[in-house]
Each structure stands twice: as C-alpha cells, then as structure tokens.
C-alpha atoms as a PDB file:
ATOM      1  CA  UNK A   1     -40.822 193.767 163.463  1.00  0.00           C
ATOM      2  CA  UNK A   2     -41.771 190.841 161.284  1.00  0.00           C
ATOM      3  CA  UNK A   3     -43.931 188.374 163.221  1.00  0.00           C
ATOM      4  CA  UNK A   4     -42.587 184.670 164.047  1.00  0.00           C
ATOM      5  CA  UNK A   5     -43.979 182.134 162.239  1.00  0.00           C
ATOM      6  CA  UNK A   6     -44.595 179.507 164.640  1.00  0.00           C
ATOM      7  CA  UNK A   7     -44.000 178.751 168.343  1.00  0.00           C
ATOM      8  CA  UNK A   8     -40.666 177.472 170.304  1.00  0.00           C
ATOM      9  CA  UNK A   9     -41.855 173.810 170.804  1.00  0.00           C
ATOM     10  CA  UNK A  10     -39.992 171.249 172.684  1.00  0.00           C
ATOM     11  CA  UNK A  11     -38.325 167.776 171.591  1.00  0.00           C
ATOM     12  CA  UNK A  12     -35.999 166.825 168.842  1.00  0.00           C
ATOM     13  CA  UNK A  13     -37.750 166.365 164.932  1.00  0.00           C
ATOM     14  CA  UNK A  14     -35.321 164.689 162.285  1.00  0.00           C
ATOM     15  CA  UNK A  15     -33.522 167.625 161.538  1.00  0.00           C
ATOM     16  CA  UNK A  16     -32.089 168.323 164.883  1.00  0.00           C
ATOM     17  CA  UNK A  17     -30.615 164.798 164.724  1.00  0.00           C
ATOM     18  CA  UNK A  18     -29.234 165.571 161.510  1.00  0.00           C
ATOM     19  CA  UNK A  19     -27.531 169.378 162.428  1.00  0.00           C
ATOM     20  CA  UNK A  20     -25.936 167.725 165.514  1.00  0.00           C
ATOM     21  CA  UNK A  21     -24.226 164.660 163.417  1.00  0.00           C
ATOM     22  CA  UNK A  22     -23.420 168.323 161.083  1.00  0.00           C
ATOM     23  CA  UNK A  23     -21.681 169.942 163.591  1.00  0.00           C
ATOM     24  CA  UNK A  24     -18.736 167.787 163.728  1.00  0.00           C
ATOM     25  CA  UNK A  25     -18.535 167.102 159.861  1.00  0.00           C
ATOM     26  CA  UNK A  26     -19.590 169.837 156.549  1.00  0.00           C
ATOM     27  CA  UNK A  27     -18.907 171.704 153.632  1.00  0.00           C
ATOM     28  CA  UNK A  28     -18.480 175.439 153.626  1.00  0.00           C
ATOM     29  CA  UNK A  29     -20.921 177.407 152.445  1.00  0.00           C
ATOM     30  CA  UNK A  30     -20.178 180.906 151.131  1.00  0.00           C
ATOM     31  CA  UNK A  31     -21.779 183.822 152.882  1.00  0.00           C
ATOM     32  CA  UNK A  32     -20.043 186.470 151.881  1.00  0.00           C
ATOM     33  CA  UNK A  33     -22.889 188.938 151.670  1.00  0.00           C
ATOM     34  CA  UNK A  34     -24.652 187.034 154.504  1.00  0.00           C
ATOM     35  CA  UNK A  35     -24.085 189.794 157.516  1.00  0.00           C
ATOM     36  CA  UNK A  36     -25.890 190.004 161.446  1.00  0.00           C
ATOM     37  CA  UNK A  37     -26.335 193.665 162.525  1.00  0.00           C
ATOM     38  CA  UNK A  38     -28.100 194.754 165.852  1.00  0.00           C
ATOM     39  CA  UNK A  39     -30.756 196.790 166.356  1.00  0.00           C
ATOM     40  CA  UNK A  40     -29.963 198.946 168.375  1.00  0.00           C
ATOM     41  CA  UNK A  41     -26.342 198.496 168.537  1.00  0.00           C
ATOM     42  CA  UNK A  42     -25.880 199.805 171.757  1.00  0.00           C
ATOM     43  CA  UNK A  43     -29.100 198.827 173.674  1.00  0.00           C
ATOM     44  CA  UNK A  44     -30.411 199.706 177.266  1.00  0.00           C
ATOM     45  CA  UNK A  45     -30.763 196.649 180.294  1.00  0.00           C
ATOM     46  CA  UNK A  46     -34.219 195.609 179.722  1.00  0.00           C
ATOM     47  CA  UNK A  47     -34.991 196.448 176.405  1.00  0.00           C
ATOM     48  CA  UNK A  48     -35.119 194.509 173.160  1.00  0.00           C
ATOM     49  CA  UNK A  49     -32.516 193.994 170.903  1.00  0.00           C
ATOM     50  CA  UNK A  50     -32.867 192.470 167.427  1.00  0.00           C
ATOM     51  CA  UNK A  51     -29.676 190.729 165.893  1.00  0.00           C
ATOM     52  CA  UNK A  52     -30.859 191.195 162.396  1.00  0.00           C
ATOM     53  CA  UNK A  53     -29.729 188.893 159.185  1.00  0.00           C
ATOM     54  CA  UNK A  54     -29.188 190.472 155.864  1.00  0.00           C
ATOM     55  CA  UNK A  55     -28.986 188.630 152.181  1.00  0.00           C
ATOM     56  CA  UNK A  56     -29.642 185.404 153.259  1.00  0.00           C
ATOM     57  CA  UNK A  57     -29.443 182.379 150.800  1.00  0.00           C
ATOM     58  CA  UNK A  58     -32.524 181.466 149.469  1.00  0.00           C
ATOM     59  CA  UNK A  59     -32.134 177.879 149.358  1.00  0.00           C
ATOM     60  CA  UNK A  60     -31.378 177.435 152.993  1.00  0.00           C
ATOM     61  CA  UNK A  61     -32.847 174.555 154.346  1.00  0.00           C
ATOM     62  CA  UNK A  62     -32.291 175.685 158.354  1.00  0.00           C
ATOM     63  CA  UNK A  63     -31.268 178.000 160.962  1.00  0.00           C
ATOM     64  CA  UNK A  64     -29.642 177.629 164.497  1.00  0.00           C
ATOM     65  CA  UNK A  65     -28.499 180.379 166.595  1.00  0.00           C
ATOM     66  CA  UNK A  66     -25.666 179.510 169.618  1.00  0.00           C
ATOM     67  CA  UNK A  67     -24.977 181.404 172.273  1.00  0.00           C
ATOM     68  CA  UNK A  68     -20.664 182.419 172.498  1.00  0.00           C
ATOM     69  CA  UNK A  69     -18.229 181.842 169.868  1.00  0.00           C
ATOM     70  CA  UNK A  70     -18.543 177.678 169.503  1.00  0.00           C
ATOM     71  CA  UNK A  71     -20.944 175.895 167.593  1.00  0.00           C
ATOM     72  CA  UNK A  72     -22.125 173.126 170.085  1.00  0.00           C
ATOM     73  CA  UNK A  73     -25.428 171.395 170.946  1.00  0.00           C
ATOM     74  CA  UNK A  74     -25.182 172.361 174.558  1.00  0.00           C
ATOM     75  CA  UNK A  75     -24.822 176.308 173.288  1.00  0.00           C
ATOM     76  CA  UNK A  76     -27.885 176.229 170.739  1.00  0.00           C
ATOM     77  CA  UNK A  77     -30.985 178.700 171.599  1.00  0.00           C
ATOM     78  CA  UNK A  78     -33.261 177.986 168.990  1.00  0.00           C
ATOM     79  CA  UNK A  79     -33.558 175.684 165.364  1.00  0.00           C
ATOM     80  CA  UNK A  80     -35.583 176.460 162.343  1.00  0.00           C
ATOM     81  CA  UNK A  81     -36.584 174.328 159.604  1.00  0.00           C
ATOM     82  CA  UNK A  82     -37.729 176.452 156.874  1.00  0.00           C
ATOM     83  CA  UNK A  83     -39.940 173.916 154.743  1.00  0.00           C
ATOM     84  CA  UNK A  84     -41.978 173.114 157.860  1.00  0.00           C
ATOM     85  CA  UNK A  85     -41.506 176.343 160.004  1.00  0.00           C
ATOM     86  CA  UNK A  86     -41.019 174.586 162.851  1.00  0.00           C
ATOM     87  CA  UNK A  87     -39.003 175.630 165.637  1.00  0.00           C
ATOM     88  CA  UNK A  88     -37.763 173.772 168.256  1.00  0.00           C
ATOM     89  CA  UNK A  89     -35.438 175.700 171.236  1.00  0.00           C
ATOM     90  CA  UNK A  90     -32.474 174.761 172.852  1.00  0.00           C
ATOM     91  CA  UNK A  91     -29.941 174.040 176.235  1.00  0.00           C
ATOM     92  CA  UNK A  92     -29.409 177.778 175.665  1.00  0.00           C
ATOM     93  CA  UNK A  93     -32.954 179.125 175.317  1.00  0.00           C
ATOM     94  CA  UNK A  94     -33.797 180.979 177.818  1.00  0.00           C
ATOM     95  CA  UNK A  95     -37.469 181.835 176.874  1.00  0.00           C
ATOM     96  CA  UNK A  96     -37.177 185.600 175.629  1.00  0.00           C
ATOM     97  CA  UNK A  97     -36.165 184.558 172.243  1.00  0.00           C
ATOM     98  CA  UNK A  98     -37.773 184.742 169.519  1.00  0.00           C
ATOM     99  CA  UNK A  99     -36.414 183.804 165.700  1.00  0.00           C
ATOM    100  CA  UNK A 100     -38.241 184.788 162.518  1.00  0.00           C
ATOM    101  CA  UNK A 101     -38.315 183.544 158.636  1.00  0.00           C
ATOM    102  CA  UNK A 102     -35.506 186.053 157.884  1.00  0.00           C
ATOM    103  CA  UNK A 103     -33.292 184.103 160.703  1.00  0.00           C
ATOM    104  CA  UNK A 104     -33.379 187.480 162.882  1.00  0.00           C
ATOM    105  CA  UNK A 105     -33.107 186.242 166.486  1.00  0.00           C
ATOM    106  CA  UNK A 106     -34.893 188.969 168.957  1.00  0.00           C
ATOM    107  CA  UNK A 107     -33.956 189.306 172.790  1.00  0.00           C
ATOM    108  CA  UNK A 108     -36.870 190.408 174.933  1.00  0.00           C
ATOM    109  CA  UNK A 109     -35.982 192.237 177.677  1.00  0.00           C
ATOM    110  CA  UNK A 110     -32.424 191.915 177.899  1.00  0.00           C
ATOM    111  CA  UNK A 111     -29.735 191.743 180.893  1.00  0.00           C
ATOM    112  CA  UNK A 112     -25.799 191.729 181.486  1.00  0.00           C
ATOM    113  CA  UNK A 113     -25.929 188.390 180.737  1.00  0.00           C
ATOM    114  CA  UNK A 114     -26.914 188.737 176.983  1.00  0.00           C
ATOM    115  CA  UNK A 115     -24.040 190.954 175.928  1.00  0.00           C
ATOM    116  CA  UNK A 116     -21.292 188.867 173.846  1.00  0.00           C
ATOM    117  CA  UNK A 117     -20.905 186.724 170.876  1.00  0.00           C
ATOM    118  CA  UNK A 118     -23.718 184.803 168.850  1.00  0.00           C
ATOM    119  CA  UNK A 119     -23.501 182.563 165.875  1.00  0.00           C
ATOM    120  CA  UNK A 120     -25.708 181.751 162.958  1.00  0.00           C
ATOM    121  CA  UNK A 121     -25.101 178.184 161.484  1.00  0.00           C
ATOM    122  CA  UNK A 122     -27.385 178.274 157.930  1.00  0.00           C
ATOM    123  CA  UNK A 123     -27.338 174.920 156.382  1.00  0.00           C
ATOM    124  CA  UNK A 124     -28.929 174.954 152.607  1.00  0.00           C
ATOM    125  CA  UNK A 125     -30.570 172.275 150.671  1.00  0.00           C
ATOM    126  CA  UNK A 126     -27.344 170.714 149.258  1.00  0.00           C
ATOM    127  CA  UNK A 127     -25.962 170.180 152.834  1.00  0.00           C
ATOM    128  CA  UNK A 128     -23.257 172.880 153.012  1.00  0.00           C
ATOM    129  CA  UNK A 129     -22.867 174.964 156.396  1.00  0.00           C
ATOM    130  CA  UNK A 130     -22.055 178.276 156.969  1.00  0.00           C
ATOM    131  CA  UNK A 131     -21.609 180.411 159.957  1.00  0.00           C
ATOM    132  CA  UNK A 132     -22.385 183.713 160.597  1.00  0.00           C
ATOM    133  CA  UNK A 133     -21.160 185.860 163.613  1.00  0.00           C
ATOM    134  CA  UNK A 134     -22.957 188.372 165.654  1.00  0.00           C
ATOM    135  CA  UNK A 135     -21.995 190.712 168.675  1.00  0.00           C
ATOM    136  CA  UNK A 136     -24.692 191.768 171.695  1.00  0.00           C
ATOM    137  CA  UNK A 137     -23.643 194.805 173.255  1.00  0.00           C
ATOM    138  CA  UNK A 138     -25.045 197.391 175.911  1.00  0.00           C
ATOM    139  CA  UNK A 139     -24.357 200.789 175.761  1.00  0.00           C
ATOM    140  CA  UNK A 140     -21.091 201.915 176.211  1.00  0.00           C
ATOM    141  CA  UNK A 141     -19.663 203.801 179.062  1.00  0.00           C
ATOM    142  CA  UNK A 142     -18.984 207.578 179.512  1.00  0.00           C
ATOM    143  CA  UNK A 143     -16.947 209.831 181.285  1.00  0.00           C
ATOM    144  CA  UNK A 144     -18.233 213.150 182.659  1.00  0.00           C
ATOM    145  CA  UNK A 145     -16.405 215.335 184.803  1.00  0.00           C
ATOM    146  CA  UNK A 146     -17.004 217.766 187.421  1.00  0.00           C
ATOM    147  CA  UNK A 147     -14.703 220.696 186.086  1.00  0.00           C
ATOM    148  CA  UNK A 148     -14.024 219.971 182.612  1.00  0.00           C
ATOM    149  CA  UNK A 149     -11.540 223.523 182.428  1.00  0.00           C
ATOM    150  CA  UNK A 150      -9.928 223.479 186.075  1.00  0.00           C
ATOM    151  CA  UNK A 151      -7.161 226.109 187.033  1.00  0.00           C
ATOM    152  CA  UNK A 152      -3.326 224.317 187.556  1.00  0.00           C
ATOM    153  CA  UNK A 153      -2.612 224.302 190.730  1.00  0.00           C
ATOM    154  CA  UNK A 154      -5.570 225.453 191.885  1.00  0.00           C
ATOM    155  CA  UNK A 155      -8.567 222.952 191.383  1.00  0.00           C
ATOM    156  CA  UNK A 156      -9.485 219.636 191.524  1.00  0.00           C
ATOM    157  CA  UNK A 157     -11.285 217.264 189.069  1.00  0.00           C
ATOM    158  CA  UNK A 158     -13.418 214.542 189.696  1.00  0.00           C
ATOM    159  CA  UNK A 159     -13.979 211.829 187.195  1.00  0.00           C
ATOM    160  CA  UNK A 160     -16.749 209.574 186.707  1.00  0.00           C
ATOM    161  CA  UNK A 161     -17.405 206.737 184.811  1.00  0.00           C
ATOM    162  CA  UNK A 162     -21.020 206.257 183.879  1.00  0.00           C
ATOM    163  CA  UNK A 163     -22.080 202.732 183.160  1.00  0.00           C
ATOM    164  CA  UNK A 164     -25.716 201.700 181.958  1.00  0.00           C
ATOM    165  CA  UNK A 165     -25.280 199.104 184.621  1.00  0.00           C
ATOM    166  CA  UNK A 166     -24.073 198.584 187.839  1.00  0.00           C
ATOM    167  CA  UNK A 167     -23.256 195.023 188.417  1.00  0.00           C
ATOM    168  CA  UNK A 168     -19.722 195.645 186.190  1.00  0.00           C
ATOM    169  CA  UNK A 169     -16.077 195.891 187.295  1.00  0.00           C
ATOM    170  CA  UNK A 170     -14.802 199.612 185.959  1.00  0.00           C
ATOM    171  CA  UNK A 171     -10.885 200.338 185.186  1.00  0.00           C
ATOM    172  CA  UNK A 172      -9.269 203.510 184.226  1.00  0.00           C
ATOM    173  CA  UNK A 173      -6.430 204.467 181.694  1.00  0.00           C
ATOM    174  CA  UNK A 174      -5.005 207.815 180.779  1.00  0.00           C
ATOM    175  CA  UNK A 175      -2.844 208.253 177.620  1.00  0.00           C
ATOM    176  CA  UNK A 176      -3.629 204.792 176.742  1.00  0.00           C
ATOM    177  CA  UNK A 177      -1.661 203.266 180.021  1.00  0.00           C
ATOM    178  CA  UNK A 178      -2.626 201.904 183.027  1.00  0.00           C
ATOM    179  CA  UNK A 179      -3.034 204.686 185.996  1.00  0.00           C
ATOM    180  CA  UNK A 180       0.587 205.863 187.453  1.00  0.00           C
ATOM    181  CA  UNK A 181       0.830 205.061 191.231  1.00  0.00           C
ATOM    182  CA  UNK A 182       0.674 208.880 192.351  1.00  0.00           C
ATOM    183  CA  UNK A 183      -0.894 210.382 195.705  1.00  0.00           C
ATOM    184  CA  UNK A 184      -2.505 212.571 193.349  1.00  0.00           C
ATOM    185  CA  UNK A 185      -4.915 209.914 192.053  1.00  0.00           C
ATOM    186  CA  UNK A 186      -7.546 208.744 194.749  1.00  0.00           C
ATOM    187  CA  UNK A 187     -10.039 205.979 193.019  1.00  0.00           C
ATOM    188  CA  UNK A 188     -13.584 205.504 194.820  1.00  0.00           C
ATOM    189  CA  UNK A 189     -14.156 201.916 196.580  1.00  0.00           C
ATOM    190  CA  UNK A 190     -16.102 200.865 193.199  1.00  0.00           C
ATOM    191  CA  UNK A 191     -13.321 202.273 190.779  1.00  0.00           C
ATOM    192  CA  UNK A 192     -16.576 204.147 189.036  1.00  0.00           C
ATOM    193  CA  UNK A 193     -15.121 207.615 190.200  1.00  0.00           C
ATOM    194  CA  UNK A 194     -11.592 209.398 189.762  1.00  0.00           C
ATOM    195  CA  UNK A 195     -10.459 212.269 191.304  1.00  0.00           C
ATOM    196  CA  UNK A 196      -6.834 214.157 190.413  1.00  0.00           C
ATOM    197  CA  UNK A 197      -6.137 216.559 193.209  1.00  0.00           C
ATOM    198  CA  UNK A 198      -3.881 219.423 192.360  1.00  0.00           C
ATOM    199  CA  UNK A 199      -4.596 219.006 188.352  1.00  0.00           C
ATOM    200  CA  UNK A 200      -1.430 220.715 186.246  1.00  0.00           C
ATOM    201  CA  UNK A 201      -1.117 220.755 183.073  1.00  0.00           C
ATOM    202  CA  UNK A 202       0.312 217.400 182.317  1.00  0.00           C
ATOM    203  CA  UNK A 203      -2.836 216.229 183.430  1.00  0.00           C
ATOM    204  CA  UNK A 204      -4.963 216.474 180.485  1.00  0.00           C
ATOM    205  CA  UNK A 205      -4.927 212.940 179.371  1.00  0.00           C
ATOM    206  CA  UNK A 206      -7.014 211.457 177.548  1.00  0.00           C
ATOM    207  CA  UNK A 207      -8.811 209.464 179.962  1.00  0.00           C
ATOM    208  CA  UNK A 208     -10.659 206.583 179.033  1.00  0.00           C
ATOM    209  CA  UNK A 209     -12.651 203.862 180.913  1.00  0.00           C
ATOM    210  CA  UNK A 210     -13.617 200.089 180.758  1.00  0.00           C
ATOM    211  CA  UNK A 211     -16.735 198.462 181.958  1.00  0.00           C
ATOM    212  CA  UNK A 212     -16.378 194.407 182.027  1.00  0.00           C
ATOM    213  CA  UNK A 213     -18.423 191.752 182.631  1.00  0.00           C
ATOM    214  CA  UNK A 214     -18.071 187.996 182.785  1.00  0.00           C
ATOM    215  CA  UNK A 215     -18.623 188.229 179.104  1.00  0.00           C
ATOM    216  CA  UNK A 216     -17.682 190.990 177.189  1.00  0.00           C
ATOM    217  CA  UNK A 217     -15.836 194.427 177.815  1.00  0.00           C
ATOM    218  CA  UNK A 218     -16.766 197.950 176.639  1.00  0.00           C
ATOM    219  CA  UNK A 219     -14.751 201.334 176.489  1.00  0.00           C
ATOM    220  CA  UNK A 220     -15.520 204.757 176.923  1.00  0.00           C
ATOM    221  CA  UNK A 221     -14.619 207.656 174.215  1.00  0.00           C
ATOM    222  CA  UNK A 222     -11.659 209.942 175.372  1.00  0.00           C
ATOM    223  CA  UNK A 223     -11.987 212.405 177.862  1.00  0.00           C
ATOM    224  CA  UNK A 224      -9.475 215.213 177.514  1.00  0.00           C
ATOM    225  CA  UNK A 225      -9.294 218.080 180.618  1.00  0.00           C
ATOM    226  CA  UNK A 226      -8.710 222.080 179.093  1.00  0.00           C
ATOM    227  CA  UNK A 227      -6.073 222.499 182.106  1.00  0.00           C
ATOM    228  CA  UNK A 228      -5.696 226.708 182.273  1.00  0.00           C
ATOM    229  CA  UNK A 229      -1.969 227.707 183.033  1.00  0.00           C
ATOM    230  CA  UNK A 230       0.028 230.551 182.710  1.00  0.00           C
ATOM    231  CA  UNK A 231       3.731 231.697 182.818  1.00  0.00           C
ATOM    232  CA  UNK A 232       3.103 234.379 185.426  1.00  0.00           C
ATOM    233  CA  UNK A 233       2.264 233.519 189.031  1.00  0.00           C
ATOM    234  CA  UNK A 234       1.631 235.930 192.121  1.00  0.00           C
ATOM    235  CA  UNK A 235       4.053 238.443 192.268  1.00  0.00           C
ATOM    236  CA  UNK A 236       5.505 238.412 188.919  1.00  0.00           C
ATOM    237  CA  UNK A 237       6.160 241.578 187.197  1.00  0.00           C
ATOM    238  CA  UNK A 238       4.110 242.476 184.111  1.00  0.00           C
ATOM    239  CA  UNK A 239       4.381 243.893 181.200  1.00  0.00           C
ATOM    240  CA  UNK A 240       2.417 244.925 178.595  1.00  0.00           C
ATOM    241  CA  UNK A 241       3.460 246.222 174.879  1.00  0.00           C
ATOM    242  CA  UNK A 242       0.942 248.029 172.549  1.00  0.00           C
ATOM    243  CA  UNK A 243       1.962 248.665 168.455  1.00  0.00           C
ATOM    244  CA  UNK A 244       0.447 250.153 165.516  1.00  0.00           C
ATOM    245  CA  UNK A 245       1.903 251.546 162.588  1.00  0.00           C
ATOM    246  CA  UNK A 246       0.398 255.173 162.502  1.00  0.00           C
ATOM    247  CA  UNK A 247       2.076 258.336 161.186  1.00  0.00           C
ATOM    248  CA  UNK A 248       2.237 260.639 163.316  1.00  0.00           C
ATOM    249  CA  UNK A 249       2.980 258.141 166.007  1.00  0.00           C
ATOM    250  CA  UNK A 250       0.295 257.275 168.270  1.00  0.00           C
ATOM    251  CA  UNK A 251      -0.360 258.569 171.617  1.00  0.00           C
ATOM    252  CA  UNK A 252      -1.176 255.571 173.959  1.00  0.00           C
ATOM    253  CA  UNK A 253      -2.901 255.270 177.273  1.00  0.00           C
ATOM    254  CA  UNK A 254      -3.906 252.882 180.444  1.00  0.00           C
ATOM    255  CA  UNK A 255      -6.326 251.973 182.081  1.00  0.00           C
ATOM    256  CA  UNK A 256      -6.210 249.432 184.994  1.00  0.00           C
ATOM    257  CA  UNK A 257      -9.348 248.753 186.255  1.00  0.00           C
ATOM    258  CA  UNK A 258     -10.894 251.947 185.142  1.00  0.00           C
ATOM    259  CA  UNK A 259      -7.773 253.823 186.482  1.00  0.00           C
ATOM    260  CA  UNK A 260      -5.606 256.208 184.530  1.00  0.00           C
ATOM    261  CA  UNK A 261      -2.058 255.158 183.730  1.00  0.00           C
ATOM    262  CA  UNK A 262       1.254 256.862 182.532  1.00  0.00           C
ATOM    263  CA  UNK A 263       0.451 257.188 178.790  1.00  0.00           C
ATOM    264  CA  UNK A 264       3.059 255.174 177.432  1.00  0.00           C
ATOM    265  CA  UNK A 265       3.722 252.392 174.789  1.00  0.00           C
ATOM    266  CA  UNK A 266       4.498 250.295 177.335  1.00  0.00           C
ATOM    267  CA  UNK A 267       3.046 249.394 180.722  1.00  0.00           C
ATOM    268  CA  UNK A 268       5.009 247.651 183.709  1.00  0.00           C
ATOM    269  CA  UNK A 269       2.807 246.209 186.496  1.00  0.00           C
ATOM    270  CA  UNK A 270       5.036 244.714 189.264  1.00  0.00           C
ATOM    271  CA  UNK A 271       3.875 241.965 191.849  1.00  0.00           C
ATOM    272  CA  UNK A 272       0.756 241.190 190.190  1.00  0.00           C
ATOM    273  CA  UNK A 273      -2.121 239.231 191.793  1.00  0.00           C
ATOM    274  CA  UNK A 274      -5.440 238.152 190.391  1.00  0.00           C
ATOM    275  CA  UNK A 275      -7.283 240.548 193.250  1.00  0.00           C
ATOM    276  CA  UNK A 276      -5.238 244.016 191.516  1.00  0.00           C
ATOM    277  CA  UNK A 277      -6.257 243.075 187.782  1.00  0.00           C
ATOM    278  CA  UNK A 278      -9.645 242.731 186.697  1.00  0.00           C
ATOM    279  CA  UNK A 279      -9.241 244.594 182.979  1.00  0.00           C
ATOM    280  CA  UNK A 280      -6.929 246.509 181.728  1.00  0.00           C
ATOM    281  CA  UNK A 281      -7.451 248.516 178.955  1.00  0.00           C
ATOM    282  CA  UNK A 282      -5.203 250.174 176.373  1.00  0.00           C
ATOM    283  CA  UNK A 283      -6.218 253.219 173.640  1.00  0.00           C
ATOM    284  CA  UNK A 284      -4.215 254.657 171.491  1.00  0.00           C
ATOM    285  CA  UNK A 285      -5.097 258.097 169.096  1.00  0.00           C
ATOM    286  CA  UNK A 286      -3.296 258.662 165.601  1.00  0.00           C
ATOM    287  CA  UNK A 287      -4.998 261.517 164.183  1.00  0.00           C
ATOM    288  CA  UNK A 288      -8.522 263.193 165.612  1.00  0.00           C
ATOM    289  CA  UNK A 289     -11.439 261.628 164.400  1.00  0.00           C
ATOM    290  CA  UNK A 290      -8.922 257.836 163.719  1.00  0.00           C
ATOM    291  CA  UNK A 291     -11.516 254.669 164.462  1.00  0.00           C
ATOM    292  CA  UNK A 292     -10.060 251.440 166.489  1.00  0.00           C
ATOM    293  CA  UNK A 293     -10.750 248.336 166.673  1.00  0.00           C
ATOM    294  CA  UNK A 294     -10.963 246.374 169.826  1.00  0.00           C
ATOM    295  CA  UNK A 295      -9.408 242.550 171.201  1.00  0.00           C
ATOM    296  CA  UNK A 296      -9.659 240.646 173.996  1.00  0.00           C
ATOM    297  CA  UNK A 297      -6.548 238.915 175.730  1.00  0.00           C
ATOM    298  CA  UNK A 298      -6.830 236.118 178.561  1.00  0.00           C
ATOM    299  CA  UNK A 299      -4.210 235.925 181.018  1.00  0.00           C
ATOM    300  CA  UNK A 300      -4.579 233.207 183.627  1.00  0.00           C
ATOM    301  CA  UNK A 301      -3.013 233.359 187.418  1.00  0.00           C
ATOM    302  CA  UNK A 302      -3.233 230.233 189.210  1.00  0.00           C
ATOM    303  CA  UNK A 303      -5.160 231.173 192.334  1.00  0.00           C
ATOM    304  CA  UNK A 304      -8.374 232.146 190.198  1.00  0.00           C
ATOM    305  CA  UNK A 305     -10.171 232.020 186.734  1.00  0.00           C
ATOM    306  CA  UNK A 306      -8.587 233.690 184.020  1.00  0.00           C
ATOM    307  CA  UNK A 307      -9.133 237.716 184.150  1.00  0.00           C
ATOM    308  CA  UNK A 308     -10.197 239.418 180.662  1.00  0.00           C
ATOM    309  CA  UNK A 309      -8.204 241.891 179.330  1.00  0.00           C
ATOM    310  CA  UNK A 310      -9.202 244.414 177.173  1.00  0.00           C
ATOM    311  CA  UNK A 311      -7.104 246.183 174.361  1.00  0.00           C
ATOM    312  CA  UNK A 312      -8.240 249.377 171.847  1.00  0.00           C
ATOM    313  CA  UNK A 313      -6.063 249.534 169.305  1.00  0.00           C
ATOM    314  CA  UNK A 314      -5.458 252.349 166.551  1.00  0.00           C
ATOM    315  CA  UNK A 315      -5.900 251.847 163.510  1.00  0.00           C
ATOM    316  CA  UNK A 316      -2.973 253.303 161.099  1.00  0.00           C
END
C-alpha cells in the first residue's frame, strides 16, 4: 500500500473552517467515474481493510472522509489538504486510520463497529463538492449442515449459521419467509443453530440466514437440503420390469441378493423392507455369445439409505 504522506495532527487550519461553512452550502461536482471499492470486500475482525478511491479529479483541492451516510462535522474521521498535505483528524477518528494522496482511507485492525457506510466529500479548486459513497463489510455468514442428504422421515438436520463474529443477533428464513411456527423447528438459545426434526421432503428450502449488528446486516447464500424419498415404504409390494428388443426374445433372470429367481420378464417382491434388498440384479441372454451393458437404479425406503440396484441388460 501507498505510504501516507504526513501525520494525523490535531487542531483546525483554514481549510477546516472553510469545509464546515461548505457543508451546509455548494455546487455539485461531477464524479461520475469517481468510485470507492474495498479491499478486501469481505474482510476478517481484526484485519485491515482499505476503502480504495479510483479516477479521482485532479484538481481537487481536499478530502474528508465521514463515518455513516450524513455529511456532518461531528461524523468526520480525517481532512486532507492536498497543496499542503496536511492532515488533520476528526470527532470520528478513532486512531487506526490512515488516509493517503489517492484519498484511500485504511482501517487498521478492524471490529464490528467499522462495518457500514462511509462518505468521501472531494472539494476541487473551483469550490464545487462532491460525494462519494463507500460500504465496510465483514465477511458474510454461512450455513453448513450436519446431513446435507437426510432420509424423509427418517433423519434429522441440524443447521448452523456460521458468523465471523459472535457479538451479532442471527435470524433465519426458508423460501424467502420468516420461519413457520411448527414443533418441527427447535432454534438454539442464540438463534445461531437450526434443527428440523423429522425432515420430509417439503423441507428442502432454501434456507438462508442474517447476521445484524447495530450497523449493518449481512446474508448468507442459500442452503438447499437433497431430502431422499420414495413412493414405496415397508411392506409395499414390488415390482420390477426388464425390456429389450432382441429377436429371438430374451431369456431373463433374478437375482436378489445373490439368490436365484423365477426367470421371468417380470419380478414381484411383496412386503419389501430395506433389511431383504441389498441388490438385485437382472440378466437377460438373446443369442450365445450377445454382450450387455450394465445400469444402476436407486430405490430409497425410508427407514435407511438408499439400496443400489443393479440391472444387466441385453443388448438386441
């Protein structure tokens, strides 16, 4: 980073007097390509953060940095007068602020309390005033999750909201709506954690959360839960269908869990459970010597994790 060119001193030099009595009354100055950007955008409690000025004028006369979104002596952190780099600091200076030539203002070690709005007021040689906006943010909030693919009916999730800081008030939203009153729903004491008991499929949100602070507010991306459901349940009946277009017709047979079957086109389980099927797999022969192909089905029963299937199929 560019080094400052002179120290914060105190007191208040002729051109403090004179941006105060321009506060109230000035001419717009256009800025258009004038732009703050900060570096980094999202930063980490304690680090530095740079709110860095691009393009600007090169006739201005001075810079003043305020702290929120109104220009007002009791909000300035820090004046620069450009012919005699002098810089004089503010109510709002807290003393790990530094400004440079370009009118970047650094934060040294920064807190909660930085994040929010900051203004640049330029003022150039003919008098005219512009201001230039600037947002300090820390990093934004994610969501992890303890089972990102739970079972319906079956399993659980927990939800957690992971802040870069802890001294923040979290709140939680699922498909962009405040969350339903359901006994289903059980927040932690310090909102940061959310578990859905019993998860089904309407459950898959997306979640989001929100981190606030007496100044600003951040959001989380979406979170969005792979719920695994099927039509069958314990018990069902079952029943499988294998195809292929051979001539002569194909001769098809079973195998459930490495266990011959009737060799038929189709097979009918009855009262299935996730304990009886592990794999089931299907062959069928056209002609001797005919290759196949294999493919891999997933059924899902709600008392476990979805069983592979496997199916050989002949090739016509």
């Amino acid at each position: 980073m560019e080094p400052p060119s002179a120290s914060p001193r105190a007191g208040r030099g002729p051109w403090q007097e004179l941006l105060l009595s321009l506060l109230t009354f000035w001419n717009p100055l256009t800025t258009a390509q004038v732009t703050v950007e900060s570096v980094p955008p999202n930063a980490a409690e304690g680090k530095d953060v740079l709110l860095r000025v691009h393009n600007l004028p090169g006739d201005t006369a001075s810079l003043a940095w305020f702290r929120g979104e109104t220009v007002a002596p009791v909000h300035q952190i820090v004046l620069y007068v450009v012919d005699t780099r002098v810089i004089t600091p503010g109510p709002a200076y807290s003393g790990r602020e530094i400004i440079y030539p370009s009118g970047s203002l650094l934060f040294q070690n920064i807190t909660l309390n930085d994040t929010g709005s900051y203004i640049l007021q330029i003022i150039n040689r003919k008098f005219e005033t512009a201001l230039v906006r600037g947002q300090l943010r820390l990093h934004k909030p994610s969501i992890t999750s303890n089972n990102s693919s739970p079972v319906e009916n079956a399993d659980s999730v927990v939800l957690m909201c992971e802040a870069q800081t802890q001294s923040t008030s979290c709140l939680w939203s699922v498909n962009s709506k405040s969350l339903p009153d359901s006994p289903r729903l059980e927040l932690s004491l310090d909102n940061r954690t959310l578990t859905v008991h019993g998860v089904t499929r309407n459950d898959t949100g997306p979640y989001e959360c929100e981190t606030r602070n007496p100044v600003s507010a951040d959001h989380s991306d979406p979170f969005t839960l792979n719920v695994l459901y099927s039509s069958y349940h314990q018990g069902a009946n079952l029943s499988l269908s294998c195809r292929t277009a051979s001539n002569p017709p194909a001769q098809y047979s079973w195998l459930i869990n490495g266990r011959p079957q009737p060799s038929t086109q189709e097979l009918f389980i009855p009262n299935i459970t996730a304990n009886d099927i592990k794999a089931i797999t299907v062959s069928g022969k056209c002609i001797p010597g005919a290759s196949a192909v294999s493919t891999v089905v997933r059924v899902c029963l709600p008392c476990r994790k979805p069983a592979s299937l496997s199916a050989s199929l002949c090739l016509s």
